[in-house]
PDB file of N, CA and C in Angstrom:
ATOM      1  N   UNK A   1       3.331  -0.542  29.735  1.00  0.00           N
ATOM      2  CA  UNK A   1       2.578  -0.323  28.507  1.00  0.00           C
ATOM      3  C   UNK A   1       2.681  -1.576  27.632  1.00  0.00           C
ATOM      4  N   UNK A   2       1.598  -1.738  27.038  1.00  0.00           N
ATOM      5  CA  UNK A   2       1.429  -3.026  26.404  1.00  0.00           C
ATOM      6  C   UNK A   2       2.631  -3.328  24.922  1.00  0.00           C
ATOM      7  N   UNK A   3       3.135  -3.825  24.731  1.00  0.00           N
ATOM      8  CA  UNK A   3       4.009  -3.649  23.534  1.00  0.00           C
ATOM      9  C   UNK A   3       3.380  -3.760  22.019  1.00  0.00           C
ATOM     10  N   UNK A   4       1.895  -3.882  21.788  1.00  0.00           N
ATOM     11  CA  UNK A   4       1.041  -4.298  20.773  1.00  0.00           C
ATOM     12  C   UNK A   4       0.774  -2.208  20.752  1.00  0.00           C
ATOM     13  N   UNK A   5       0.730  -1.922  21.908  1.00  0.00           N
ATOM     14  CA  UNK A   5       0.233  -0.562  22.055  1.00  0.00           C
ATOM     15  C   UNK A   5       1.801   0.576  21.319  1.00  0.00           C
ATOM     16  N   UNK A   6       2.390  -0.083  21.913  1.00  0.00           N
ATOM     17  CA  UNK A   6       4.093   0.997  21.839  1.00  0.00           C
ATOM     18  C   UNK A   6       4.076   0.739  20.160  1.00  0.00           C
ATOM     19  N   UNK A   7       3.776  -0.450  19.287  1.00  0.00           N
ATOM     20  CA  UNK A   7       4.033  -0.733  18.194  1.00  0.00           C
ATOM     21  C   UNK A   7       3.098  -0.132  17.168  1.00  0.00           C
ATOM     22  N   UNK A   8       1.995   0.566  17.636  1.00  0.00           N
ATOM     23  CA  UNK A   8       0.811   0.975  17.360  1.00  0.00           C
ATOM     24  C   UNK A   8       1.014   2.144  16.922  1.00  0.00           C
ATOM     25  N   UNK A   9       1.546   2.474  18.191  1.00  0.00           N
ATOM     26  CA  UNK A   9       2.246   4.205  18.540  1.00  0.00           C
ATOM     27  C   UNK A   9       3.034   4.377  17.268  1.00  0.00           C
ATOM     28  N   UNK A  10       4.073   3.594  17.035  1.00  0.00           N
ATOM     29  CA  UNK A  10       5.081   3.606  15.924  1.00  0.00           C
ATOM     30  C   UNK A  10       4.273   3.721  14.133  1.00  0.00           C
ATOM     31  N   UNK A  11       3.614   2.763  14.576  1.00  0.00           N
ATOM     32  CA  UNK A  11       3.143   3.341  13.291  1.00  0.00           C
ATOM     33  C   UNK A  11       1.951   4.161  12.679  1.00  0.00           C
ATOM     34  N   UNK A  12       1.250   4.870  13.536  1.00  0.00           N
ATOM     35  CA  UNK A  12       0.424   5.967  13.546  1.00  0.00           C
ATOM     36  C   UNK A  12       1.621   7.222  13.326  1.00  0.00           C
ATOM     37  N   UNK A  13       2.460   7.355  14.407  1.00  0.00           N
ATOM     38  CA  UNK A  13       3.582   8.484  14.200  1.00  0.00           C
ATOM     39  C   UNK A  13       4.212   8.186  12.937  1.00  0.00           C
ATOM     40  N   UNK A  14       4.524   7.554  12.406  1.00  0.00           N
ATOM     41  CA  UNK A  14       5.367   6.880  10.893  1.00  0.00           C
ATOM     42  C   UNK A  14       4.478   7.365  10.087  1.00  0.00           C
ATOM     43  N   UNK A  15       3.205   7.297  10.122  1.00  0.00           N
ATOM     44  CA  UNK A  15       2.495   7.215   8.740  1.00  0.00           C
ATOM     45  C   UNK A  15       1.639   9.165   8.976  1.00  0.00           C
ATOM     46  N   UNK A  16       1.582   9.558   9.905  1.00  0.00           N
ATOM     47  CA  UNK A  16       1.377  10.633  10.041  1.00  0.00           C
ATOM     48  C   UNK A  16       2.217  11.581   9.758  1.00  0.00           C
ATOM     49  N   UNK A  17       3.734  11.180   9.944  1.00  0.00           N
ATOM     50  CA  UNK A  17       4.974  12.177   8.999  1.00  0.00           C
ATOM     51  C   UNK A  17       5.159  11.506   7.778  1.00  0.00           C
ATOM     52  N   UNK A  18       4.661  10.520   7.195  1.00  0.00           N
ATOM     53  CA  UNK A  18       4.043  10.066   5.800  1.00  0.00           C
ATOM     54  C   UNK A  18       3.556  10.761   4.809  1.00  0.00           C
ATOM     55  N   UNK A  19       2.202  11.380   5.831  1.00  0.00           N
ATOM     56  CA  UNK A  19       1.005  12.076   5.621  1.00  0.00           C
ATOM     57  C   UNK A  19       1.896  13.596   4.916  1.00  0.00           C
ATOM     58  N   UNK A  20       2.290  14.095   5.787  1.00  0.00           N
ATOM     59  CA  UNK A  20       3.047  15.458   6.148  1.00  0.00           C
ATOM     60  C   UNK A  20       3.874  15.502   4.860  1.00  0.00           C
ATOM     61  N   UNK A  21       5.108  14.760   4.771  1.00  0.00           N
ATOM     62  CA  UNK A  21       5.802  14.853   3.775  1.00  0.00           C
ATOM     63  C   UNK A  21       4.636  14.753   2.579  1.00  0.00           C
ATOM     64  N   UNK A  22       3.856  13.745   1.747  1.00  0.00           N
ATOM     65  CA  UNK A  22       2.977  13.831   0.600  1.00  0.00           C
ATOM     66  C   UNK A  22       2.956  14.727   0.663  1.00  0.00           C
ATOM     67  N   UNK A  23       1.730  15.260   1.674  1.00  0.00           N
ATOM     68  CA  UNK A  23       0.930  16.743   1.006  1.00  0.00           C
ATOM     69  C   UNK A  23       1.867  17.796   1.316  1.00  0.00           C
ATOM     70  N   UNK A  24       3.076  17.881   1.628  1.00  0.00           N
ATOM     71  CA  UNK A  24       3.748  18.740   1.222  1.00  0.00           C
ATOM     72  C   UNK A  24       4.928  18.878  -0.368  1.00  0.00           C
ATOM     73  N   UNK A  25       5.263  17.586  -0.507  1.00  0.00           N
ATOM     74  CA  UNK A  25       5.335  16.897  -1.907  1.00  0.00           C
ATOM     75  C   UNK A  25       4.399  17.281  -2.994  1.00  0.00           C
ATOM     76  N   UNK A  26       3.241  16.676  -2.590  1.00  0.00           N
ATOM     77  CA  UNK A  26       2.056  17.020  -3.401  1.00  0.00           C
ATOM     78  C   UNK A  26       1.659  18.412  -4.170  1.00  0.00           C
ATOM     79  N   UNK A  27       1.679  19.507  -2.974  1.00  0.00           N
ATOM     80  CA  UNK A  27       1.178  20.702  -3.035  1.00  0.00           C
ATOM     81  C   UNK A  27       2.522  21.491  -3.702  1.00  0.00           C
ATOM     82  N   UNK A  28       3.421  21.222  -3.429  1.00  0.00           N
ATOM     83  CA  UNK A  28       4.984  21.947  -4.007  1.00  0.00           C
ATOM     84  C   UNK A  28       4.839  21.803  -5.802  1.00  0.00           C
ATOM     85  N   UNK A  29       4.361  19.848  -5.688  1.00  0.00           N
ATOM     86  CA  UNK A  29       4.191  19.833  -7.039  1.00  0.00           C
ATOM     87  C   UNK A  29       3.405  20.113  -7.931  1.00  0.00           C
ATOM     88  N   UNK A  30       1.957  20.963  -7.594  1.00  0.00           N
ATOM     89  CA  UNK A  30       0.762  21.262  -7.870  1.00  0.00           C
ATOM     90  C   UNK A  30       0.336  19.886  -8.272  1.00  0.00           C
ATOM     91  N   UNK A  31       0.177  18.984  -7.445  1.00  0.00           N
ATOM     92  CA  UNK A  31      -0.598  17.754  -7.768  1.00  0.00           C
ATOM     93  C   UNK A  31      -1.623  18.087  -6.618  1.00  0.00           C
ATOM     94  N   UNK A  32      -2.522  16.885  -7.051  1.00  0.00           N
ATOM     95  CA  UNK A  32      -3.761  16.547  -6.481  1.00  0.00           C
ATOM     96  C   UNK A  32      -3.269  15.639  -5.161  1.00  0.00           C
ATOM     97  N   UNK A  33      -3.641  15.742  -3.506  1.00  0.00           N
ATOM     98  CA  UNK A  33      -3.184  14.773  -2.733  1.00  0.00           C
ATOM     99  C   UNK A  33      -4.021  14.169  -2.652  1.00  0.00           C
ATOM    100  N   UNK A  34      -5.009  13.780  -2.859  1.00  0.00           N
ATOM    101  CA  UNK A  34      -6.811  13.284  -2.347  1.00  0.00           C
ATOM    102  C   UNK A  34      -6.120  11.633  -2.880  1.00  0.00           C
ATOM    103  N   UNK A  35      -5.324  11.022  -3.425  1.00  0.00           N
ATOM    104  CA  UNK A  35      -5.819   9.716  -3.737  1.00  0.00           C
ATOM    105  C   UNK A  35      -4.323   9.218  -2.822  1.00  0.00           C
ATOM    106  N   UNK A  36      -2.987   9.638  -3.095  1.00  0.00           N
ATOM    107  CA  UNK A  36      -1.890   9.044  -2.176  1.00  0.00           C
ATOM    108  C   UNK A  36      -2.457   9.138  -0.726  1.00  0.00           C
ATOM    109  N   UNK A  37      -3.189  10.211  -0.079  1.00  0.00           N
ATOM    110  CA  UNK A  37      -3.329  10.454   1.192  1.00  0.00           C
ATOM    111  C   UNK A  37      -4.385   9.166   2.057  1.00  0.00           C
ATOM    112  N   UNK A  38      -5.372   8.988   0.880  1.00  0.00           N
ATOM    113  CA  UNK A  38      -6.009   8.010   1.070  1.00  0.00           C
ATOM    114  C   UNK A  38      -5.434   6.803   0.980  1.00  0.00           C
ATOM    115  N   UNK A  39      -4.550   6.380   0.005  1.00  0.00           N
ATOM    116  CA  UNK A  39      -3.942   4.679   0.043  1.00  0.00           C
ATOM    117  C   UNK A  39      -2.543   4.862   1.674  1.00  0.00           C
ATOM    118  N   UNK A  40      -2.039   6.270   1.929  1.00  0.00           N
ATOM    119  CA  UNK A  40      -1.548   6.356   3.345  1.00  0.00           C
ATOM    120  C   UNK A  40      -2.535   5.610   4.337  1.00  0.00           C
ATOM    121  N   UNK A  41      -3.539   6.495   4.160  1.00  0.00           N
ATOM    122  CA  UNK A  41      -4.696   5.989   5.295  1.00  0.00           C
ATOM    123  C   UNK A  41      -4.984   4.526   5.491  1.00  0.00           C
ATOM    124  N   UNK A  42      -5.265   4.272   4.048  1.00  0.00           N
ATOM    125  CA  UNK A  42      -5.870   2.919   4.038  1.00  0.00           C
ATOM    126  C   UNK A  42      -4.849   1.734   4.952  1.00  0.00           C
ATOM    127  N   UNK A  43      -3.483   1.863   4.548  1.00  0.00           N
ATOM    128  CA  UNK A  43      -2.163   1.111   4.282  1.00  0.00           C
ATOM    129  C   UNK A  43      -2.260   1.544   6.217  1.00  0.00           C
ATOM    130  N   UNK A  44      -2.637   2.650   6.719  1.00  0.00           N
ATOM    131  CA  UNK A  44      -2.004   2.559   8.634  1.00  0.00           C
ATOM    132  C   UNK A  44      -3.239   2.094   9.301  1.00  0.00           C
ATOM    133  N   UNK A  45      -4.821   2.213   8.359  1.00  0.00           N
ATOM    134  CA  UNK A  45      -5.714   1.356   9.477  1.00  0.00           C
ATOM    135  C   UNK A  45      -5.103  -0.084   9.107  1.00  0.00           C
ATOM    136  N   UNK A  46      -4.996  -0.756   8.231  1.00  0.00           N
ATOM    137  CA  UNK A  46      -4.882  -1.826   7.731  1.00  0.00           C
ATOM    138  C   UNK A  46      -3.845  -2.518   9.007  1.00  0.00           C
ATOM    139  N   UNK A  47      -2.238  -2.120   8.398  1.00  0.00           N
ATOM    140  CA  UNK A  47      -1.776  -2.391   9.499  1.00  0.00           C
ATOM    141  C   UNK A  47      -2.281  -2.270  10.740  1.00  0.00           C
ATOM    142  N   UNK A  48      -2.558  -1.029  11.756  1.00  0.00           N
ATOM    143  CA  UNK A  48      -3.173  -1.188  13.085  1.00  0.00           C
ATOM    144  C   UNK A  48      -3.896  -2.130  12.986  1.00  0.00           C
ATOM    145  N   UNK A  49      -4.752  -2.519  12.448  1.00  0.00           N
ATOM    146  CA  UNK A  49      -5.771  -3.091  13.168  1.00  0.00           C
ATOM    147  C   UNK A  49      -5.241  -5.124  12.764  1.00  0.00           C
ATOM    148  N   UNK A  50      -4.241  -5.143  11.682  1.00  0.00           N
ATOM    149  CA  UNK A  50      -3.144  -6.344  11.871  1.00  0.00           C
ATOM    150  C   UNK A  50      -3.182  -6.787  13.130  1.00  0.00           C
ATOM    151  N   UNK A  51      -2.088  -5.663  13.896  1.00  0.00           N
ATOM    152  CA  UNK A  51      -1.509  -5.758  14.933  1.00  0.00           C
ATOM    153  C   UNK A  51      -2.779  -6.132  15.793  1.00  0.00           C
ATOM    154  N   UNK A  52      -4.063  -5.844  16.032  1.00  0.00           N
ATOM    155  CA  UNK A  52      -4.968  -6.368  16.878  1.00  0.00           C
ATOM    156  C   UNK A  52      -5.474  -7.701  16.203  1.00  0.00           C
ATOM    157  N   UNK A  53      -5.008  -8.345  14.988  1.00  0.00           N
ATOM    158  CA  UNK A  53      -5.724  -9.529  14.350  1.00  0.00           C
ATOM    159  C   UNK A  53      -7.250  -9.739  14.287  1.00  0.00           C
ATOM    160  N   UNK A  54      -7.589  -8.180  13.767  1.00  0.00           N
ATOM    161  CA  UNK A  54      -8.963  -8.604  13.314  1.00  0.00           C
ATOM    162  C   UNK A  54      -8.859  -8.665  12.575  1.00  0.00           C
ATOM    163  N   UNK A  55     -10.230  -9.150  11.758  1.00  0.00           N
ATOM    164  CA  UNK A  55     -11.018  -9.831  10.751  1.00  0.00           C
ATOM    165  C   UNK A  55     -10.442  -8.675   9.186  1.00  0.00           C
ATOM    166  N   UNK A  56     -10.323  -9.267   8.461  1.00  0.00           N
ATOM    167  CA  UNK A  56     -10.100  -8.495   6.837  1.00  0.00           C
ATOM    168  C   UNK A  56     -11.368  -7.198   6.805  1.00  0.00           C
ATOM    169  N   UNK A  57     -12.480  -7.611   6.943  1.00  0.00           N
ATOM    170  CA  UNK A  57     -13.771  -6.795   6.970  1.00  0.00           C
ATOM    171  C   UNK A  57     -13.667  -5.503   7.688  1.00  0.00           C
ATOM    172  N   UNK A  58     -13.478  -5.926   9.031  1.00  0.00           N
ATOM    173  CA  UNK A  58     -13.242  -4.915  10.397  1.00  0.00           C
ATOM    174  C   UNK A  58     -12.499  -3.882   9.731  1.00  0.00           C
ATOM    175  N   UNK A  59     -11.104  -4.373   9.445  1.00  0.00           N
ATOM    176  CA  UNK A  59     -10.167  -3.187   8.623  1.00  0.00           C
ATOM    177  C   UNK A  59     -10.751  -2.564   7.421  1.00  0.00           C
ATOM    178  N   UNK A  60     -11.356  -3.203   6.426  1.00  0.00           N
ATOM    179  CA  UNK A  60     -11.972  -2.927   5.139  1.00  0.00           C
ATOM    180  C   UNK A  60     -13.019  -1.256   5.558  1.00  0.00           C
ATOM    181  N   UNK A  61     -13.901  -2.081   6.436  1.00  0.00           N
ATOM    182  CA  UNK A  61     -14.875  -0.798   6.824  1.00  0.00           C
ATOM    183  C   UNK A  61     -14.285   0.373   7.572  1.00  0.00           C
ATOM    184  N   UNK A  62     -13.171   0.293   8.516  1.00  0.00           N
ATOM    185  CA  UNK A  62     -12.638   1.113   9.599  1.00  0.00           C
ATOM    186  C   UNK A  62     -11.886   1.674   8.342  1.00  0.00           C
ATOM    187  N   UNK A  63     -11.296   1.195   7.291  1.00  0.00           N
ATOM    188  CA  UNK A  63     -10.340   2.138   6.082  1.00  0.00           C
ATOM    189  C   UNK A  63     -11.196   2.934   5.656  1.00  0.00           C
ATOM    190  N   UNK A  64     -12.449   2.497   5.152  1.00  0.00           N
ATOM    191  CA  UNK A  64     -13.276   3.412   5.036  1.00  0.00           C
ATOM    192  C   UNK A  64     -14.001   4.387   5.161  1.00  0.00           C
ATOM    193  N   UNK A  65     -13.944   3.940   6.475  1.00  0.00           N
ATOM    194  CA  UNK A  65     -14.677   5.150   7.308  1.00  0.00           C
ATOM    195  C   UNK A  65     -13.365   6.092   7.456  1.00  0.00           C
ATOM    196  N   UNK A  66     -12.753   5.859   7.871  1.00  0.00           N
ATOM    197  CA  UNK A  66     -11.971   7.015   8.130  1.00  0.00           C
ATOM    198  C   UNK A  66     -11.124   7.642   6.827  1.00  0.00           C
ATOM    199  N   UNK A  67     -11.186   7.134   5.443  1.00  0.00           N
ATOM    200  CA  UNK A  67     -10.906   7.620   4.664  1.00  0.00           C
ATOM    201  C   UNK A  67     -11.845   8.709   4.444  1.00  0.00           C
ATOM    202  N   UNK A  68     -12.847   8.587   4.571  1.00  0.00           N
ATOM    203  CA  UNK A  68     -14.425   9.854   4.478  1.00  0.00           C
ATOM    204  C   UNK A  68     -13.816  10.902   5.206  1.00  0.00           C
ATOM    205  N   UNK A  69     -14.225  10.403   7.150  1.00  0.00           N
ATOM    206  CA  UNK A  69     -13.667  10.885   8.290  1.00  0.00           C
ATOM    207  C   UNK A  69     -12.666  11.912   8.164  1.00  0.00           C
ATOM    208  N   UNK A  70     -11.395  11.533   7.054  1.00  0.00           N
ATOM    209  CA  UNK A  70     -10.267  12.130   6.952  1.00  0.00           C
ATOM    210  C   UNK A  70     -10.510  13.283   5.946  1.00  0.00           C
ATOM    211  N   UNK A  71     -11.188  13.265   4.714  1.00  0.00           N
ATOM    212  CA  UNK A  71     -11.242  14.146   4.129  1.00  0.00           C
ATOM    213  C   UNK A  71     -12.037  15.308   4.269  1.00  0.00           C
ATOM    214  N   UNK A  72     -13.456  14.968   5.031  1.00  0.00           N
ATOM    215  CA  UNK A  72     -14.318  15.887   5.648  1.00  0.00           C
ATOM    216  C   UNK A  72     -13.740  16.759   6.932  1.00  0.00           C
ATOM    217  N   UNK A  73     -12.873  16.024   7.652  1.00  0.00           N
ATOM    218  CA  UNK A  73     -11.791  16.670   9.050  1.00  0.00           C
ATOM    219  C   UNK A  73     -11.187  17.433   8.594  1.00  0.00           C
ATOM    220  N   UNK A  74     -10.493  16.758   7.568  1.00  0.00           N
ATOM    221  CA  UNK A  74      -9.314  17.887   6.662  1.00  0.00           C
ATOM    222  C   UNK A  74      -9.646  19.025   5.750  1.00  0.00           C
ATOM    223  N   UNK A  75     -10.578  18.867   5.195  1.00  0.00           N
ATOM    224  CA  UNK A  75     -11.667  19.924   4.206  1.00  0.00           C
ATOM    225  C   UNK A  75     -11.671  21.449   5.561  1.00  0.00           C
ATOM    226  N   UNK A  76     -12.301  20.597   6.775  1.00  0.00           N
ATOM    227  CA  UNK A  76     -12.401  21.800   7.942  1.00  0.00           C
ATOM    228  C   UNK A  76     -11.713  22.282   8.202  1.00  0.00           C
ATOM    229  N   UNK A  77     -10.407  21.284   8.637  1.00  0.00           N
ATOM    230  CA  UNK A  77      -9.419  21.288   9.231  1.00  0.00           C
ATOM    231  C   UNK A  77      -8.670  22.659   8.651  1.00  0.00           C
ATOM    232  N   UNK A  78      -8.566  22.791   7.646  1.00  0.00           N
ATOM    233  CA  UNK A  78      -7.694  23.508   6.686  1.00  0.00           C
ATOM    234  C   UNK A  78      -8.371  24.731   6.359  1.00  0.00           C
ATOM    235  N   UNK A  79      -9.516  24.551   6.402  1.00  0.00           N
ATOM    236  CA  UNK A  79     -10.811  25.697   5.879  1.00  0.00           C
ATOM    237  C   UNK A  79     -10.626  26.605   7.312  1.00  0.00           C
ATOM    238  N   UNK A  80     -10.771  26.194   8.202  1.00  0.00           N
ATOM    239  CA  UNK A  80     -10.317  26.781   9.616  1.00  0.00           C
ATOM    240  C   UNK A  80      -9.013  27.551   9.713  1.00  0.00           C
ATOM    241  N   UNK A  81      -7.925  26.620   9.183  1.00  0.00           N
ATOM    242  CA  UNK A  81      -6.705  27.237   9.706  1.00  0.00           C
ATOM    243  C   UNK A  81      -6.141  28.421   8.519  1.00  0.00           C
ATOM    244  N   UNK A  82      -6.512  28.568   7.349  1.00  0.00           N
ATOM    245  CA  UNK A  82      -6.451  28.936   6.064  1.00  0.00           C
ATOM    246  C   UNK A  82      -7.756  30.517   6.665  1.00  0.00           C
ATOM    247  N   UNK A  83      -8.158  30.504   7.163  1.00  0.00           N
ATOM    248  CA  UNK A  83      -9.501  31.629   7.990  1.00  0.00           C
ATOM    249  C   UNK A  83      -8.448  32.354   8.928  1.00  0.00           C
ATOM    250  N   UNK A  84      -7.929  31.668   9.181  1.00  0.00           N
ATOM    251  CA  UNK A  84      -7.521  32.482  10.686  1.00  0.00           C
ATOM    252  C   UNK A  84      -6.572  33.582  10.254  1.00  0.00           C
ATOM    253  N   UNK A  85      -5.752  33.683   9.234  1.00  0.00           N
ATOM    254  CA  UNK A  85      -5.488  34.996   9.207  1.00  0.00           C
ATOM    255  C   UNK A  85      -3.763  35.131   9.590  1.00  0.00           C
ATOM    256  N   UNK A  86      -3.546  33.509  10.258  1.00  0.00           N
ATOM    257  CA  UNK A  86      -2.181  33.756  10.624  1.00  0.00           C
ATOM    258  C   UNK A  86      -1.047  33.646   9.623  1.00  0.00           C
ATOM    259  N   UNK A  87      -0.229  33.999   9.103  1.00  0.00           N
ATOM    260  CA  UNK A  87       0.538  33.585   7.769  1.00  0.00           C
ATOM    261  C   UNK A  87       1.409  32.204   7.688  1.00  0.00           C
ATOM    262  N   UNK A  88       2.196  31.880   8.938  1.00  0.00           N
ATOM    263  CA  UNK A  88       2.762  30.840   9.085  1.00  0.00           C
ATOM    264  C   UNK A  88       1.418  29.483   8.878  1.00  0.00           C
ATOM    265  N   UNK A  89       0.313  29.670   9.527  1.00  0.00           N
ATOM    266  CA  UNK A  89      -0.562  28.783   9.446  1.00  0.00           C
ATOM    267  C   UNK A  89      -1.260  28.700   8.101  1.00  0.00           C
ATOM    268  N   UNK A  90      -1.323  29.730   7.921  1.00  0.00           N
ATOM    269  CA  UNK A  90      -1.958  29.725   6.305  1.00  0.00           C
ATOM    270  C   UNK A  90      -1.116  28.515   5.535  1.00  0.00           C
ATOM    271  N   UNK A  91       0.299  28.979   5.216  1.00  0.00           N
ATOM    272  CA  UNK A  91       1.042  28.285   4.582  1.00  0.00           C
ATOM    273  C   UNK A  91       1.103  27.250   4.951  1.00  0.00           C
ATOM    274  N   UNK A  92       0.990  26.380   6.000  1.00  0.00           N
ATOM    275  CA  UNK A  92       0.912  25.261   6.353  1.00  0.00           C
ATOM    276  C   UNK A  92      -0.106  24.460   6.748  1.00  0.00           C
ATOM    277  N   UNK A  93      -1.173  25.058   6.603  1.00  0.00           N
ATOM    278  CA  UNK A  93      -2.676  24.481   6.946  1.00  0.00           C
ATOM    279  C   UNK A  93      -2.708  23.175   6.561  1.00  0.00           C
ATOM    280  N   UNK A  94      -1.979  22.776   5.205  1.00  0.00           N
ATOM    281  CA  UNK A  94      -2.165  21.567   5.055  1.00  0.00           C
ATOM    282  C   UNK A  94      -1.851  20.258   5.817  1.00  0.00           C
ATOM    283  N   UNK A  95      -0.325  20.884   5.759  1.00  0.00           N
ATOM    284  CA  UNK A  95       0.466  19.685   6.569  1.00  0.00           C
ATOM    285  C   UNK A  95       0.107  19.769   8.033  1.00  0.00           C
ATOM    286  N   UNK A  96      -0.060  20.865   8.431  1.00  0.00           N
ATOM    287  CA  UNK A  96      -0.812  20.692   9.834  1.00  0.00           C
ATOM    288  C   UNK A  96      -2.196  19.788  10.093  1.00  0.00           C
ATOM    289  N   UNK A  97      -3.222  20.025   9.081  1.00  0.00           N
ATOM    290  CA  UNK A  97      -4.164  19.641   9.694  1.00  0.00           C
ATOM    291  C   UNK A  97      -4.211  17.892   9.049  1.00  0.00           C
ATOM    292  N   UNK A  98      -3.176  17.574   8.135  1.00  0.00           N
ATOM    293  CA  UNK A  98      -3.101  16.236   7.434  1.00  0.00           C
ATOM    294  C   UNK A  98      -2.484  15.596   9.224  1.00  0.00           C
ATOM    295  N   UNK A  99      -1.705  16.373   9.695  1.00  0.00           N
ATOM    296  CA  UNK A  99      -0.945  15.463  10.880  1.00  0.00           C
ATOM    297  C   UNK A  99      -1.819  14.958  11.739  1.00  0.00           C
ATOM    298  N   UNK A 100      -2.554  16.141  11.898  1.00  0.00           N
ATOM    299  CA  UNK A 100      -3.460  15.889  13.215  1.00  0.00           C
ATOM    300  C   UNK A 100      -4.802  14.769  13.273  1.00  0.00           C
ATOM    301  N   UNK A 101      -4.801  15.278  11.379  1.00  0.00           N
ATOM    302  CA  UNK A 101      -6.181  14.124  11.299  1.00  0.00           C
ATOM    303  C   UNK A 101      -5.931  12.544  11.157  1.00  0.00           C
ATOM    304  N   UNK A 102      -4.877  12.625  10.533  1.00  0.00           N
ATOM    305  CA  UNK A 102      -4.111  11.050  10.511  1.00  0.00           C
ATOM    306  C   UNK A 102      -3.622  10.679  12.063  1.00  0.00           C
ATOM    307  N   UNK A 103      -3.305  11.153  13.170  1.00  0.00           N
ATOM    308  CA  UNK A 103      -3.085  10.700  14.056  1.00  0.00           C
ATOM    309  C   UNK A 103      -4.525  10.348  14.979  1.00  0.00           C
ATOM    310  N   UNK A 104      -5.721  11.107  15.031  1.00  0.00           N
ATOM    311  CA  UNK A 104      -6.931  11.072  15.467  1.00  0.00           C
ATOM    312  C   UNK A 104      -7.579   9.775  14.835  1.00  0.00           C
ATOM    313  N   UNK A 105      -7.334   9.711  13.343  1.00  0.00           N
ATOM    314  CA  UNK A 105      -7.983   8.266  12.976  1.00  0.00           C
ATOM    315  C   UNK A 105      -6.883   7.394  13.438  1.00  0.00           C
ATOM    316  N   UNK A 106      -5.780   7.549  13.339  1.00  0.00           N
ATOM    317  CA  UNK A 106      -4.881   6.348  13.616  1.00  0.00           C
ATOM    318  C   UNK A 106      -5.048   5.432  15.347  1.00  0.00           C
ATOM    319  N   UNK A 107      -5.642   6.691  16.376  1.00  0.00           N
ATOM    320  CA  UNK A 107      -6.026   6.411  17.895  1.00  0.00           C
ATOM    321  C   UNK A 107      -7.314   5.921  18.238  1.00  0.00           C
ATOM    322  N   UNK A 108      -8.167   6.501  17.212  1.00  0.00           N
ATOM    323  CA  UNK A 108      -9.114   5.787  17.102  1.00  0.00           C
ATOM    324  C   UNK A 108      -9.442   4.717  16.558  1.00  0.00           C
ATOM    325  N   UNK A 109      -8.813   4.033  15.554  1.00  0.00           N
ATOM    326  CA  UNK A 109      -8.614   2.708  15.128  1.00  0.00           C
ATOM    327  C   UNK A 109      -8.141   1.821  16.352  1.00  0.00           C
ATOM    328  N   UNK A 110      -7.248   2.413  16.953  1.00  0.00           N
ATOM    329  CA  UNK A 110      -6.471   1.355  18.092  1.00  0.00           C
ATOM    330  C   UNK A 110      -7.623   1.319  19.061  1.00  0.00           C
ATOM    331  N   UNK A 111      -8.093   2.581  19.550  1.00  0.00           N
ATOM    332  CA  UNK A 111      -8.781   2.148  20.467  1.00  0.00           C
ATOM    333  C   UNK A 111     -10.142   1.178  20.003  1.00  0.00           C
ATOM    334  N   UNK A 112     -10.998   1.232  19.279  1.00  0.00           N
ATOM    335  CA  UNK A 112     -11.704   0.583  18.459  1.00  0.00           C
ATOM    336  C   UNK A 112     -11.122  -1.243  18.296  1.00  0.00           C
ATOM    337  N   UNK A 113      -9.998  -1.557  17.965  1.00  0.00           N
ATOM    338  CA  UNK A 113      -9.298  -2.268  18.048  1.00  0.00           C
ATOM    339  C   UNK A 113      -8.612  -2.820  18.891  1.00  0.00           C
ATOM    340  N   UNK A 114      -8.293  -2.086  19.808  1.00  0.00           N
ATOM    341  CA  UNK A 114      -8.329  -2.787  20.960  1.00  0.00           C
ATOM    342  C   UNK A 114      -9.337  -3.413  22.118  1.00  0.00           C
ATOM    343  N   UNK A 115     -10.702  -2.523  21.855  1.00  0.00           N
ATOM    344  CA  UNK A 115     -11.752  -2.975  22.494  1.00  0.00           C
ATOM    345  C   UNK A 115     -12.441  -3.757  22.014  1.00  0.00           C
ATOM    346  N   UNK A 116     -12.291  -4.091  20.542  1.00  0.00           N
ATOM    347  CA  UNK A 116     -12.902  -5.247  19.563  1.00  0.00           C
ATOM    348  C   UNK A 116     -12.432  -7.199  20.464  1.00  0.00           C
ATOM    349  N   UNK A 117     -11.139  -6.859  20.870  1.00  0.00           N
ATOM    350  CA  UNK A 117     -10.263  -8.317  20.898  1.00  0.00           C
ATOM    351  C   UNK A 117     -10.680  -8.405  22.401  1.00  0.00           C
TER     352      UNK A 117
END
């Protein structure tokens, strides 16, 4: 395995229990997560796509997009799991679906990034 890839890995998993802790921080504290969750986001495409040495731009737009990406996933994400009726999931809809969506943009940046170089 490539070691640009293993380092990738590290910090998608890092910033996805990032993710997890905030909006569980967040929500305990009746704060708003919509703006820390986003400078998370911004701060792990940024890095990833470092680690592939693209262009300032490349990262600029890929933060972007998946800052959208992330909140529209997560809007569902949560709207879904918050439906289902289960109680453990209810209560945790957040941090669940913050994990999953931060790791989906975080793989898709790499791969994106890796097929860019």
């Amino acid at each position: 395995m490539d070691a640009r890839l293993i380092r990738c890995s590290w910090v998608i998993h890092l910033f996805a229990v990032a993710h997890i802790i905030s909006s569980w921080a967040m929500a305990h504290l009746g704060l708003n997560d919509e703006i820390l969750l986003s400078l998370l986001t911004i701060s792990m495409i940024v890095v990833v796509t470092q680690l592939y040495r693209l262009p300032l731009e490349v990262s600029a737009a890929l933060a972007a997009l998946c800052c959208f990406a992330g909140f529209y996933l997560g809007t569902l994400g949560d709207n879904w799991l918050t439906g289902s009726g289960v109680k453990w999931l209810t209560e945790y809809s957040n941090e669940i679906t913050t994990f999953f969506v931060t790791e989906i943009m975080g793989w898709a940046t790499t791969l994106i990034a890796a097929r860019r170089k």
